[in-house]
PDB file of N, CA and C in Angstrom:
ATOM      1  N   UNK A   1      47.281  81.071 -29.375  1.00  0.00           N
ATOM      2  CA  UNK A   1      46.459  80.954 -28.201  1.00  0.00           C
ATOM      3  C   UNK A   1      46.210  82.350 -27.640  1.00  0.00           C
ATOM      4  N   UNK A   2      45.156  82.733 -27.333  1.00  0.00           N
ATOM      5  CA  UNK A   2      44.475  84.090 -26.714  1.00  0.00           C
ATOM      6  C   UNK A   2      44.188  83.826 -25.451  1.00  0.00           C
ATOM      7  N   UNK A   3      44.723  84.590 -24.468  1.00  0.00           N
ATOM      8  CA  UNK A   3      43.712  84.967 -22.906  1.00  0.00           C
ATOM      9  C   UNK A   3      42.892  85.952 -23.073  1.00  0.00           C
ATOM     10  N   UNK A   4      41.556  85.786 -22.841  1.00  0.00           N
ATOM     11  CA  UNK A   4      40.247  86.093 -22.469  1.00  0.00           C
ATOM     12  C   UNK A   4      40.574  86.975 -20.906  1.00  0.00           C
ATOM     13  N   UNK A   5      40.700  88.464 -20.983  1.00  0.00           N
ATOM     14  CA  UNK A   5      40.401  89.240 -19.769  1.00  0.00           C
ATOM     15  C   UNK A   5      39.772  89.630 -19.247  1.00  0.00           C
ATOM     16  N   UNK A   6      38.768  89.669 -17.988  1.00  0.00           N
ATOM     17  CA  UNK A   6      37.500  90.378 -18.253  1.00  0.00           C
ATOM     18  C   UNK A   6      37.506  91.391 -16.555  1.00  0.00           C
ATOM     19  N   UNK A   7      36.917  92.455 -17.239  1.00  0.00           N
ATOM     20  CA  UNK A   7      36.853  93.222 -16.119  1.00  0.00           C
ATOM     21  C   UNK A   7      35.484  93.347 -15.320  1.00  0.00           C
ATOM     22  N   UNK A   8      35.239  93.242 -13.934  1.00  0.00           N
ATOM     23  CA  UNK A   8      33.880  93.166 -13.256  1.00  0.00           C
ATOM     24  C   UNK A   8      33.291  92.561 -13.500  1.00  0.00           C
ATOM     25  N   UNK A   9      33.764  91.385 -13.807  1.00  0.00           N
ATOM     26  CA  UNK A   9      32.647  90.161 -14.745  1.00  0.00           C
ATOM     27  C   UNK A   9      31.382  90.846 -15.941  1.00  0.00           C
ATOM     28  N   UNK A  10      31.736  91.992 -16.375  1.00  0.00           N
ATOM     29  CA  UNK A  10      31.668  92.599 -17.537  1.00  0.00           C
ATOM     30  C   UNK A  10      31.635  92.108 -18.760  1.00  0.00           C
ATOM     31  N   UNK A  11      30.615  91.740 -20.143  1.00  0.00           N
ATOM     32  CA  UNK A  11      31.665  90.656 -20.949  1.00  0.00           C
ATOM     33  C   UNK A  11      31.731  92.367 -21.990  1.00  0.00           C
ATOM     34  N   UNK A  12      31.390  92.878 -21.764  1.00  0.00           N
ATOM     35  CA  UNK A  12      31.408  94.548 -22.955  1.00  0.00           C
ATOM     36  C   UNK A  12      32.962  94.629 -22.540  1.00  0.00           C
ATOM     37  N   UNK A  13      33.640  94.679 -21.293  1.00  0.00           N
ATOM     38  CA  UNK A  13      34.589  95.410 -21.334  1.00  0.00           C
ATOM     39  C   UNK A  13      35.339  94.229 -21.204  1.00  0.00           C
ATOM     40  N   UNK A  14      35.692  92.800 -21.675  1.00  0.00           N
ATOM     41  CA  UNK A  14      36.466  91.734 -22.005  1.00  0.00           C
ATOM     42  C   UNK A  14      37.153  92.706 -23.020  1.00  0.00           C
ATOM     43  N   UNK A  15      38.848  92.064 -22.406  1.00  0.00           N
ATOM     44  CA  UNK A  15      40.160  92.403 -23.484  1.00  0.00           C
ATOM     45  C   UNK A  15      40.598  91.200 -23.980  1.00  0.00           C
ATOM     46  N   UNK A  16      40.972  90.947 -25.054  1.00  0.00           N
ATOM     47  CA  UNK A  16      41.948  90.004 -25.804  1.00  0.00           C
ATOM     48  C   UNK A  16      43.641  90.516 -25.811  1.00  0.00           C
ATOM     49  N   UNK A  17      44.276  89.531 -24.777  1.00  0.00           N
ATOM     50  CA  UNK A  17      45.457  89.585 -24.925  1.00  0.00           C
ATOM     51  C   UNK A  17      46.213  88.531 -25.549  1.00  0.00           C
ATOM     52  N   UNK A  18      47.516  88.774 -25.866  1.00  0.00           N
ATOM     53  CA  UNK A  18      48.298  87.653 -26.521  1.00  0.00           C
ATOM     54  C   UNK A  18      49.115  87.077 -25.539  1.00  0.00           C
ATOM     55  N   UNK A  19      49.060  85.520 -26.106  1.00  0.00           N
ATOM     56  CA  UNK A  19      49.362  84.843 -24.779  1.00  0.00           C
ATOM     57  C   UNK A  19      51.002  84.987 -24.537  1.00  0.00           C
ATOM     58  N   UNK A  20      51.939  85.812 -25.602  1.00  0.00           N
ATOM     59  CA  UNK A  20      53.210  86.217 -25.689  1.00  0.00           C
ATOM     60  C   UNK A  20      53.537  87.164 -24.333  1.00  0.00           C
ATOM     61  N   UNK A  21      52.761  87.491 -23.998  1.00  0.00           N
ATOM     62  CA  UNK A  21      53.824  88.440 -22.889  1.00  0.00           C
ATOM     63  C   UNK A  21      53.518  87.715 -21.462  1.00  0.00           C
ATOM     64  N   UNK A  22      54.226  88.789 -20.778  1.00  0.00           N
ATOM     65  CA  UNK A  22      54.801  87.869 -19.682  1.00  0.00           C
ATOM     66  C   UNK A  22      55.883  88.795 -18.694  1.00  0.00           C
ATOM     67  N   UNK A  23      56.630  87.675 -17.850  1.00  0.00           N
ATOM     68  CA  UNK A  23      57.558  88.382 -17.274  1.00  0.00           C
ATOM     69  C   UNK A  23      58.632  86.860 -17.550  1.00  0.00           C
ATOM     70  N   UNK A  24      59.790  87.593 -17.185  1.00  0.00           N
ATOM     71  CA  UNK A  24      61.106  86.740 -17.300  1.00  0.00           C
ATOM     72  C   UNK A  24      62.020  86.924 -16.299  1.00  0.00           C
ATOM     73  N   UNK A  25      62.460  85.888 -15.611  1.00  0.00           N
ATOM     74  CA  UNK A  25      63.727  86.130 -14.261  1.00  0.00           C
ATOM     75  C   UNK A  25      64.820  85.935 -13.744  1.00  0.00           C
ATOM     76  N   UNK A  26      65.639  86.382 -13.433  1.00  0.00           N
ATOM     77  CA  UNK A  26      66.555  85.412 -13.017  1.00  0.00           C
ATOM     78  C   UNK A  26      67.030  86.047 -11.403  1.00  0.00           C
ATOM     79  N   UNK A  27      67.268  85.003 -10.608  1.00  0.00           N
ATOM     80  CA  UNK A  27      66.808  85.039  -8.848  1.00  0.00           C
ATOM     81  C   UNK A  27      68.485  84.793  -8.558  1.00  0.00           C
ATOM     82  N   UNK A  28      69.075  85.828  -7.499  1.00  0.00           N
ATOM     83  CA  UNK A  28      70.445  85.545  -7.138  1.00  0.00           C
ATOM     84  C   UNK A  28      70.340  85.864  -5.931  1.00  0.00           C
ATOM     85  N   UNK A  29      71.358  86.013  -4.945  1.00  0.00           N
ATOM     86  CA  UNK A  29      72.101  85.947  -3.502  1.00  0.00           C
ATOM     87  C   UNK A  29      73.475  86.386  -3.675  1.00  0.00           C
ATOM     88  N   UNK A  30      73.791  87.668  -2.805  1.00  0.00           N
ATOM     89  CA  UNK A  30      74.909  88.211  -3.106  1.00  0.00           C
ATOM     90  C   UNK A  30      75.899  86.953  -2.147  1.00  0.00           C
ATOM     91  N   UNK A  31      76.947  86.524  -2.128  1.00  0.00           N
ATOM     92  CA  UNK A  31      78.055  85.470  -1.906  1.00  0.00           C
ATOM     93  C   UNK A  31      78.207  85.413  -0.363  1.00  0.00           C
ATOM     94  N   UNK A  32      77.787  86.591   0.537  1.00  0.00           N
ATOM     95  CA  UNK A  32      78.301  86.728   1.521  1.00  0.00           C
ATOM     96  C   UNK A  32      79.285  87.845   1.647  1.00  0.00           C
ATOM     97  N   UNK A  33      79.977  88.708   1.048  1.00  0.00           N
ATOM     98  CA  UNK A  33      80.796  89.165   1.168  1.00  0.00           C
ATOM     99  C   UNK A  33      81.050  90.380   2.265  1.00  0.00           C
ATOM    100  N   UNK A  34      81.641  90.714   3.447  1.00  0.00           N
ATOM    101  CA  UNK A  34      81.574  91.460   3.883  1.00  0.00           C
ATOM    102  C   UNK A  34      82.670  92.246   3.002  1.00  0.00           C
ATOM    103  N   UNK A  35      81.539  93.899   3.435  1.00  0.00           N
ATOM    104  CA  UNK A  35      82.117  95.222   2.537  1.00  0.00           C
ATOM    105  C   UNK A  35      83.121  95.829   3.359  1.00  0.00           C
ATOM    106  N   UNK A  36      83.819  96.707   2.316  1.00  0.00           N
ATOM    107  CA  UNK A  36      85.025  97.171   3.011  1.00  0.00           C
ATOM    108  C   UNK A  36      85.258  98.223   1.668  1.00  0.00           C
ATOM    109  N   UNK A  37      85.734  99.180   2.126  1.00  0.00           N
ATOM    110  CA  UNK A  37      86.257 100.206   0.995  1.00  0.00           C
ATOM    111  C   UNK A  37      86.733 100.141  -0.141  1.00  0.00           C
ATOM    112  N   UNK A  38      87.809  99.294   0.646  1.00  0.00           N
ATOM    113  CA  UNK A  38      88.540  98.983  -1.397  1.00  0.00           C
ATOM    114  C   UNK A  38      88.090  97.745  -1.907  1.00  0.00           C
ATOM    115  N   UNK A  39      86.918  96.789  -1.322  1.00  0.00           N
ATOM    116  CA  UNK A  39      86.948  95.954  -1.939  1.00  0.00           C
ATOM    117  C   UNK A  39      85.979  95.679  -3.379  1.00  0.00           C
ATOM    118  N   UNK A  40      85.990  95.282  -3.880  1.00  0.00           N
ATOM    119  CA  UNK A  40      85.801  94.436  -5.608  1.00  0.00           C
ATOM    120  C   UNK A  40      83.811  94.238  -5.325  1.00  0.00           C
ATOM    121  N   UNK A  41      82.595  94.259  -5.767  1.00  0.00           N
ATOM    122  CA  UNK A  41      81.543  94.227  -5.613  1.00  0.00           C
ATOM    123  C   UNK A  41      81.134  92.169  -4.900  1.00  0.00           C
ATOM    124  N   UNK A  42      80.692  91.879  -4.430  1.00  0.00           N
ATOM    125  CA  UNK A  42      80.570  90.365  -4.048  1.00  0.00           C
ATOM    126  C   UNK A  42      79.786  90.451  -4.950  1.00  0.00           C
ATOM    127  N   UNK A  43      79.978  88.929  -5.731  1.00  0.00           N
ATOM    128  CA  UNK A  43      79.568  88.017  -6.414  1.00  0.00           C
ATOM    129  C   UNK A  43      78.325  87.796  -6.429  1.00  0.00           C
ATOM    130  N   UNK A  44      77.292  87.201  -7.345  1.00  0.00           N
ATOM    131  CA  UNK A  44      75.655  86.852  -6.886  1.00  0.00           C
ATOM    132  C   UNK A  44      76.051  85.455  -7.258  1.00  0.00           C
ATOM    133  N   UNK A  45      74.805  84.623  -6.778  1.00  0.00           N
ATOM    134  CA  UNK A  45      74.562  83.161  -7.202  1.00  0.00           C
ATOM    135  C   UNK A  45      73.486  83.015  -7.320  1.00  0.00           C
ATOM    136  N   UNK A  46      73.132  81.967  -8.298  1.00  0.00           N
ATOM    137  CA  UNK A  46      71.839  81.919  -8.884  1.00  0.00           C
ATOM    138  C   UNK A  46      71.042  81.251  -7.270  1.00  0.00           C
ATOM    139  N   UNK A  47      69.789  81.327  -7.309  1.00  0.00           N
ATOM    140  CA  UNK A  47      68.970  81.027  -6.184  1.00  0.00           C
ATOM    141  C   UNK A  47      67.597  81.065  -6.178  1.00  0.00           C
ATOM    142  N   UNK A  48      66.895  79.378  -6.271  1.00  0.00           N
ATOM    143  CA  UNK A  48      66.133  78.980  -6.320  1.00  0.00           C
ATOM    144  C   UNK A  48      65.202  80.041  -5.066  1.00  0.00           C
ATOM    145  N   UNK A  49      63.603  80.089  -5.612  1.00  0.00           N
ATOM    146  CA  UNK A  49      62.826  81.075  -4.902  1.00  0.00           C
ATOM    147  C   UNK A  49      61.634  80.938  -5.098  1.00  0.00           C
ATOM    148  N   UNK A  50      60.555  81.472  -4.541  1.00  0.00           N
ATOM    149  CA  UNK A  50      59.528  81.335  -4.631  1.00  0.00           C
ATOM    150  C   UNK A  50      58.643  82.848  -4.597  1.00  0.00           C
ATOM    151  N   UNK A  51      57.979  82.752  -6.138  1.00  0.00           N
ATOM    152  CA  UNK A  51      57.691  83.988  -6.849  1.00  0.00           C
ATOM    153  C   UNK A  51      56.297  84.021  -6.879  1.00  0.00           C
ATOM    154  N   UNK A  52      55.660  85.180  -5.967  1.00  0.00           N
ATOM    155  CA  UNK A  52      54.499  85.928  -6.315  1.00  0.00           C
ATOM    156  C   UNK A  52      54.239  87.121  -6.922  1.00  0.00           C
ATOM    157  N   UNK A  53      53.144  86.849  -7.941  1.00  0.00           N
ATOM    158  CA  UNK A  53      53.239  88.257  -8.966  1.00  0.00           C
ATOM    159  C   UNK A  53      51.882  88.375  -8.192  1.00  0.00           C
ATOM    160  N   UNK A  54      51.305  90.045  -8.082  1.00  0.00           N
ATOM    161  CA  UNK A  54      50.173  90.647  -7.179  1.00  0.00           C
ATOM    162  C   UNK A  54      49.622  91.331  -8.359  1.00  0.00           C
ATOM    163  N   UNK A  55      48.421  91.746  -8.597  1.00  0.00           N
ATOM    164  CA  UNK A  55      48.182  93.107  -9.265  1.00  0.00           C
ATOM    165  C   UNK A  55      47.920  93.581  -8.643  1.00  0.00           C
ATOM    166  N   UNK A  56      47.548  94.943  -8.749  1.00  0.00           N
ATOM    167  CA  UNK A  56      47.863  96.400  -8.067  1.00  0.00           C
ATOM    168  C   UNK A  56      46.654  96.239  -7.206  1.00  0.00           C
ATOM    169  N   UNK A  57      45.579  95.365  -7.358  1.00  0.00           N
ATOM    170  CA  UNK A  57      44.900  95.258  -6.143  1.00  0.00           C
ATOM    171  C   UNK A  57      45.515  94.395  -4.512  1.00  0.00           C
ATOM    172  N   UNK A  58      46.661  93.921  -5.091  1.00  0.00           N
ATOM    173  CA  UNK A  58      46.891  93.130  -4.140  1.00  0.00           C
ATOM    174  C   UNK A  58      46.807  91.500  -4.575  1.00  0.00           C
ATOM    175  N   UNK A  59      46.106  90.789  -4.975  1.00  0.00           N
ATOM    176  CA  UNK A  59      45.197  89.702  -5.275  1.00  0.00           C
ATOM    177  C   UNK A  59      46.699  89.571  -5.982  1.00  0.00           C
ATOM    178  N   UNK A  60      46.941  87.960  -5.677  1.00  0.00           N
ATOM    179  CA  UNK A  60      48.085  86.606  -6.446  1.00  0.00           C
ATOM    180  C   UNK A  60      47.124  86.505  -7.454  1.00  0.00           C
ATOM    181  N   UNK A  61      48.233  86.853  -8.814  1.00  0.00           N
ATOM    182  CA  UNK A  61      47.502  86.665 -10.092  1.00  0.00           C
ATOM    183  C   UNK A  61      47.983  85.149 -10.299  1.00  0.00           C
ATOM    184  N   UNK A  62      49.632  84.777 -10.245  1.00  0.00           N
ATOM    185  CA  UNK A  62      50.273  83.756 -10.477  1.00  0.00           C
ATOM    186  C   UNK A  62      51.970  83.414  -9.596  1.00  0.00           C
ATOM    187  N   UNK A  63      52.143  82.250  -9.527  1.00  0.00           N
ATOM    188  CA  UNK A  63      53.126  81.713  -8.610  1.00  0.00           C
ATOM    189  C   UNK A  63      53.948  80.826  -9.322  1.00  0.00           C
ATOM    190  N   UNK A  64      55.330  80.844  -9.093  1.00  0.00           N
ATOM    191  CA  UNK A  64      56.175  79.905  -9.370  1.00  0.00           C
ATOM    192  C   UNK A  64      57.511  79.543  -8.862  1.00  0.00           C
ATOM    193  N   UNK A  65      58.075  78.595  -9.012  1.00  0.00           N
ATOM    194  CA  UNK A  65      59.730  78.464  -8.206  1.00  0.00           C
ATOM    195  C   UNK A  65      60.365  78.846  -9.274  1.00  0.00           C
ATOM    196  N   UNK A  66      61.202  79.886  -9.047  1.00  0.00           N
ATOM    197  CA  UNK A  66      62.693  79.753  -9.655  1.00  0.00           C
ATOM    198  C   UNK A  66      63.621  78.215  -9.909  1.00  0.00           C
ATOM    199  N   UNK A  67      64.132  78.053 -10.864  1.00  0.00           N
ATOM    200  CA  UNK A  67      64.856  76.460 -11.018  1.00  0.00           C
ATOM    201  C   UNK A  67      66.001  76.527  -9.951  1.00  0.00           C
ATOM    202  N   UNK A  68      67.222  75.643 -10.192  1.00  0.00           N
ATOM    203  CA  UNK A  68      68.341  75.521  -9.525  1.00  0.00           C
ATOM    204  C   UNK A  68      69.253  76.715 -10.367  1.00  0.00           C
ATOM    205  N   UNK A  69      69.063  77.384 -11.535  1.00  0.00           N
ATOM    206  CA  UNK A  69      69.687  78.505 -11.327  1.00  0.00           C
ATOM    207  C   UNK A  69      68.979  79.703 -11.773  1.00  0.00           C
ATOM    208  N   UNK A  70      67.966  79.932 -10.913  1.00  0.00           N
ATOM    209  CA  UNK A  70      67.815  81.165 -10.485  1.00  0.00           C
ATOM    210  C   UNK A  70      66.546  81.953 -11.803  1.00  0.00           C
ATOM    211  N   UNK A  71      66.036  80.832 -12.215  1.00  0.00           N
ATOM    212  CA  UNK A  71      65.823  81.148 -13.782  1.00  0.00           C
ATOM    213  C   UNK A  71      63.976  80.691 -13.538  1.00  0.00           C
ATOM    214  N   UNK A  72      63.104  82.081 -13.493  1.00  0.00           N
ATOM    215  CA  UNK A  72      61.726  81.826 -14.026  1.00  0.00           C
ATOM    216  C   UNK A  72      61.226  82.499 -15.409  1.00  0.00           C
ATOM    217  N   UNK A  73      60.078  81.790 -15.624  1.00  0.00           N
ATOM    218  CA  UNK A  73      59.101  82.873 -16.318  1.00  0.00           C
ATOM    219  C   UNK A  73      57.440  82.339 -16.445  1.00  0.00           C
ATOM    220  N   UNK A  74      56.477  83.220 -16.511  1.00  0.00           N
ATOM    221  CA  UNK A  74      55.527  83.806 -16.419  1.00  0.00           C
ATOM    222  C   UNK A  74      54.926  84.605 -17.334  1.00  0.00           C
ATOM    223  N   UNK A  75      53.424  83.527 -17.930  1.00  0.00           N
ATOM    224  CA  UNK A  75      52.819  84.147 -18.693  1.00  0.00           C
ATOM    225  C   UNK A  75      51.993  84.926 -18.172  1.00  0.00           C
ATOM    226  N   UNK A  76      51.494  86.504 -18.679  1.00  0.00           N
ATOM    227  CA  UNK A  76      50.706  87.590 -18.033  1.00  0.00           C
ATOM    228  C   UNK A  76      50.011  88.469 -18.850  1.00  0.00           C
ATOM    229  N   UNK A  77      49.166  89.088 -18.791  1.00  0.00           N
ATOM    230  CA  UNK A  77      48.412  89.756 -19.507  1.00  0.00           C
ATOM    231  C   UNK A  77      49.267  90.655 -19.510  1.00  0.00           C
ATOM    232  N   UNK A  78      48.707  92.385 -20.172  1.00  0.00           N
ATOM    233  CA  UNK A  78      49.774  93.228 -20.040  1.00  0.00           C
ATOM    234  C   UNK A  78      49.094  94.104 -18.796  1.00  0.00           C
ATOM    235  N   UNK A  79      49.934  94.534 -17.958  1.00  0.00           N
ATOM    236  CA  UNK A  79      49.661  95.586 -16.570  1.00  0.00           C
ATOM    237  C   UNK A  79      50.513  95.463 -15.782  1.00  0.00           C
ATOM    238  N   UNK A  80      50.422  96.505 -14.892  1.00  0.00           N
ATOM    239  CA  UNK A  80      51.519  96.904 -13.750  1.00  0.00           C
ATOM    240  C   UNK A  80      50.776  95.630 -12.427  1.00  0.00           C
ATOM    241  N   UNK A  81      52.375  94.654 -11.993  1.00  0.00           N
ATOM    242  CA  UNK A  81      52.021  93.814 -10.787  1.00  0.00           C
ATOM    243  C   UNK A  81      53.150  94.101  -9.687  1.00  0.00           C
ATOM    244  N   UNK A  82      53.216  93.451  -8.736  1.00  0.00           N
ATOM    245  CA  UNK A  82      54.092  93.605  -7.672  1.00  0.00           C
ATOM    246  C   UNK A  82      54.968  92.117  -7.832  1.00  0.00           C
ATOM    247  N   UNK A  83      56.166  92.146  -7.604  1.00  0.00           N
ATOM    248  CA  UNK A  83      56.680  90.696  -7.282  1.00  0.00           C
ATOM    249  C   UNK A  83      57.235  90.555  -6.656  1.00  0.00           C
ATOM    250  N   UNK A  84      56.705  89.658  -5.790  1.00  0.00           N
ATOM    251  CA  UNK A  84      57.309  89.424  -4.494  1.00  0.00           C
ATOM    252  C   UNK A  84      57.781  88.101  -4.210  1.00  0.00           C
ATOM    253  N   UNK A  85      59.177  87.872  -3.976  1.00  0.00           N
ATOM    254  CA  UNK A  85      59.975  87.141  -3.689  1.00  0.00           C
ATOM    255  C   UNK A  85      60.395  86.144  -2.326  1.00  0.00           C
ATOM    256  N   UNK A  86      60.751  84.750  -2.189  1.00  0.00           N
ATOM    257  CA  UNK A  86      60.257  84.648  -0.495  1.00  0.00           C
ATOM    258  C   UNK A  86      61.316  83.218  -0.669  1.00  0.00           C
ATOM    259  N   UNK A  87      62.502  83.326  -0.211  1.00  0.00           N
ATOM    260  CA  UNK A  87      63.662  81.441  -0.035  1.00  0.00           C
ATOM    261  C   UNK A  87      62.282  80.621   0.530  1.00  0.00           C
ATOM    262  N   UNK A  88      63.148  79.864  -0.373  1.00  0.00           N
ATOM    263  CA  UNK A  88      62.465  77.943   0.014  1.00  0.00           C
ATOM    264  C   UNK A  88      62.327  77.799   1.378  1.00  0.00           C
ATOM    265  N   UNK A  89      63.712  78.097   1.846  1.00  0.00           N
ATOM    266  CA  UNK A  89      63.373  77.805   3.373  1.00  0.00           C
ATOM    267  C   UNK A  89      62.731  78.412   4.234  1.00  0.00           C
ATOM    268  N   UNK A  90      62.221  79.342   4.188  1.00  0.00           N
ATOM    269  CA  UNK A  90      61.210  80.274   5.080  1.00  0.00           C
ATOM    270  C   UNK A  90      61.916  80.735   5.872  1.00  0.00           C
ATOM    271  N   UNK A  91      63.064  80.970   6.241  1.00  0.00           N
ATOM    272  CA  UNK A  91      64.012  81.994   6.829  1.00  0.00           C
ATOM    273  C   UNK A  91      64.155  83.148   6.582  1.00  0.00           C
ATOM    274  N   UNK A  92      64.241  84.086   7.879  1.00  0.00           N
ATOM    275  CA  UNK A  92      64.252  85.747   7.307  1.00  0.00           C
ATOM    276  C   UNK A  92      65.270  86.129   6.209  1.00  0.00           C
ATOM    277  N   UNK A  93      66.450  85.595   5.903  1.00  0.00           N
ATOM    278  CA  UNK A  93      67.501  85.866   5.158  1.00  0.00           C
ATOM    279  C   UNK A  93      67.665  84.319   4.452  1.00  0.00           C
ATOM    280  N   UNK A  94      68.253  84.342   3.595  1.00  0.00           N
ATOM    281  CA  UNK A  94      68.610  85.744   2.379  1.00  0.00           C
ATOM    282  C   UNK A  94      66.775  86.485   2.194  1.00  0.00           C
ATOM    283  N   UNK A  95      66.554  87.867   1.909  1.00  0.00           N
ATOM    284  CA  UNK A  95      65.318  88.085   1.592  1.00  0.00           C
ATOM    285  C   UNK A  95      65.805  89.088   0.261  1.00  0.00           C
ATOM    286  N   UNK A  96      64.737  89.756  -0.311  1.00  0.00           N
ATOM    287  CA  UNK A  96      64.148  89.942  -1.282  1.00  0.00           C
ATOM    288  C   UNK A  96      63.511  91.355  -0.831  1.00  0.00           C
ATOM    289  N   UNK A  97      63.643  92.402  -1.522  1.00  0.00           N
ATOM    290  CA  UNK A  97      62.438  93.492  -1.891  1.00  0.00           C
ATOM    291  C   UNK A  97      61.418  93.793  -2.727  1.00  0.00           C
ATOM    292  N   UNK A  98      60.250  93.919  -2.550  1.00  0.00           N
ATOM    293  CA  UNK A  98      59.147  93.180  -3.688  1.00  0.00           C
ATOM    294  C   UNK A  98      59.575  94.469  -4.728  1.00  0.00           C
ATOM    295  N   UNK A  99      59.731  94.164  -5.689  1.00  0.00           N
ATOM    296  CA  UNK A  99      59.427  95.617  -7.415  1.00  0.00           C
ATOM    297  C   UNK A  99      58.214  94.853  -7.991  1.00  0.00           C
ATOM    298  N   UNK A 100      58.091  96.624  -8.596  1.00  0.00           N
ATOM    299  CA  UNK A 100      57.279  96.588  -9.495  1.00  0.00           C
ATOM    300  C   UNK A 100      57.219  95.916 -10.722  1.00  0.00           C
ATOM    301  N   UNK A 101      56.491  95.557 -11.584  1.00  0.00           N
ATOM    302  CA  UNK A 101      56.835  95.592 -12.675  1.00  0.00           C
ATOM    303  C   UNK A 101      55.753  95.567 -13.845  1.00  0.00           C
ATOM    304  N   UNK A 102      56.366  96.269 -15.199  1.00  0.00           N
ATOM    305  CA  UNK A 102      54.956  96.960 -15.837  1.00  0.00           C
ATOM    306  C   UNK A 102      55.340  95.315 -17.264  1.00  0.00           C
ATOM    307  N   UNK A 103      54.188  95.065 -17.898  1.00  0.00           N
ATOM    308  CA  UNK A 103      54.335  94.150 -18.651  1.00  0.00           C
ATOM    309  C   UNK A 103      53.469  95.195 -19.776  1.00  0.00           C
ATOM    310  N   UNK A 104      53.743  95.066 -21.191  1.00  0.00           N
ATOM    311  CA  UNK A 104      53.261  95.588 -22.224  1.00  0.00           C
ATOM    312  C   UNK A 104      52.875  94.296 -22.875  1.00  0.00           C
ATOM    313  N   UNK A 105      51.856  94.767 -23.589  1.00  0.00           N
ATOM    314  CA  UNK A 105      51.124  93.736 -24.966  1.00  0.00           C
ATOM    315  C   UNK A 105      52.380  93.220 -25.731  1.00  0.00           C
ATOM    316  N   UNK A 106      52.083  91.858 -25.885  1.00  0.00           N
ATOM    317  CA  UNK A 106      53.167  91.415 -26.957  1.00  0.00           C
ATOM    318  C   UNK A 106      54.337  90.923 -26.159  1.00  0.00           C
ATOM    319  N   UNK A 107      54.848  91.183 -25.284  1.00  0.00           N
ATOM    320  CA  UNK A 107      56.469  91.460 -24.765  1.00  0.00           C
ATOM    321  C   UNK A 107      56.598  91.222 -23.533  1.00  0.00           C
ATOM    322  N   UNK A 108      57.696  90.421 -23.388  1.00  0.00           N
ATOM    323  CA  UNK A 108      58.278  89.766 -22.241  1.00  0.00           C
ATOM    324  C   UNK A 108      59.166  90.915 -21.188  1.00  0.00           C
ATOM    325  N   UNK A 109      58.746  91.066 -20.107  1.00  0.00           N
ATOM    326  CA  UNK A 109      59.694  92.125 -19.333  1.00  0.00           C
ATOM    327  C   UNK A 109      60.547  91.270 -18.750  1.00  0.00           C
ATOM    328  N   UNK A 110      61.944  91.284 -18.331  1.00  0.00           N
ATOM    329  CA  UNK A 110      62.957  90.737 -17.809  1.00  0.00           C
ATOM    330  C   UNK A 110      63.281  91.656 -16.586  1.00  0.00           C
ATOM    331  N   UNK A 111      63.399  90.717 -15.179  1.00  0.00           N
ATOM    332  CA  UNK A 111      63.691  91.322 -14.826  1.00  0.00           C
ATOM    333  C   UNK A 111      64.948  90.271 -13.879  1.00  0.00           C
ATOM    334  N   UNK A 112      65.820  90.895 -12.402  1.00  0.00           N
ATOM    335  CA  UNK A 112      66.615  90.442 -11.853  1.00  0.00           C
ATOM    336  C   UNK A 112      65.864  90.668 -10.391  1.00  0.00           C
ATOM    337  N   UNK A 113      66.211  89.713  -9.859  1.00  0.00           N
ATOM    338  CA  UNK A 113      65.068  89.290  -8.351  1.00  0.00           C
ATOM    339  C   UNK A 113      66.700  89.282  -7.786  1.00  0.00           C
ATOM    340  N   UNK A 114      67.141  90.589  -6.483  1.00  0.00           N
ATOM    341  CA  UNK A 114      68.469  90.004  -6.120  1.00  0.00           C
ATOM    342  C   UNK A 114      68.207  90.102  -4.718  1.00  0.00           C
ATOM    343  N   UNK A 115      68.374  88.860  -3.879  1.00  0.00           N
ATOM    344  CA  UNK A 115      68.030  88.822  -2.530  1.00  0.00           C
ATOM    345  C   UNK A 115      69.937  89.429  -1.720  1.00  0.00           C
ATOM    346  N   UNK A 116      69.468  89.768  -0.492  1.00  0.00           N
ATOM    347  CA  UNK A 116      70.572  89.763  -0.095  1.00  0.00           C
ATOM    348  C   UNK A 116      70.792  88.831   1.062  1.00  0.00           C
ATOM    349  N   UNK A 117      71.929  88.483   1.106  1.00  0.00           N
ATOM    350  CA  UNK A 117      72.368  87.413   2.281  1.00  0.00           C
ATOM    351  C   UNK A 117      72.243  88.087   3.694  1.00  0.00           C
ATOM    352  N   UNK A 118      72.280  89.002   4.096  1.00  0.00           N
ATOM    353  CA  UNK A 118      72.314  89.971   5.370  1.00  0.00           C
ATOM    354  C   UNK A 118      74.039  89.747   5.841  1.00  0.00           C
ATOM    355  N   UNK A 119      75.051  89.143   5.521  1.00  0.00           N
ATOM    356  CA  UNK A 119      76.028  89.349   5.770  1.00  0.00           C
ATOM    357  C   UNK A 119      76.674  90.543   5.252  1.00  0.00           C
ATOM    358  N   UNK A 120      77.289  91.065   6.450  1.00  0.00           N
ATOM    359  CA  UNK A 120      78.045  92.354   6.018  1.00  0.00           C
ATOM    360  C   UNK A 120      79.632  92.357   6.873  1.00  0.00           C
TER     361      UNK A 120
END
């Protein structure tokens, strides 16, 4: 299967991509742990989410939920998008910092979506 890309509604400058690449995820929440000097790193847990990929214009290319553990993916042409991350519940916390991320022809980028709980 092929995606049909087209730029400026252009059909000269239409790209053929393979429908193989993409992005890949997995969505966590650090445990709560308040920090302290000597202590051990807190734990993550997987955590269902709700995923917007942007391209660099801004513009939602594609959307999806993370499962019950923490686990998406997303078929994409290849280019640099933004992903931005947002809890089910629409509460300021746990939140998310949007990254970048570059996708190449052919190939799945993996990445880790890690929200933090705001407990400290």
């Amino acid at each position: 299967m092929l995606i049909t890309v087209c730029t400026a509604g252009i059909l000269a400058s239409c790209a053929t991509e393979p429908a193989n690449s993409g992005i890949k995820g997995h969505v966590t929440v650090d445990a709560g742990c308040p920090e302290t000097m000597d202590s051990t790193p807190c734990s993550q847990i997987p955590l269902p989410a709700h995923i917007v990929i942007r391209d660099t214009s801004g513009t939602t290319v594609r959307e999806a939920t993370s499962n019950g553990q923490g686990e998406f993916q997303l078929e994409l042409p290849a280019g640099t998008y933004e992903l931005h991350a947002a809890n089910l519940s629409g509460a300021p916390l746990p939140a998310a910092s949007p990254q970048q991320v570059v996708i190449e022809a052919g190939s799945i980028t993996e990445v880790n979506v890690a929200f933090d709980s705001g407990v400290r």
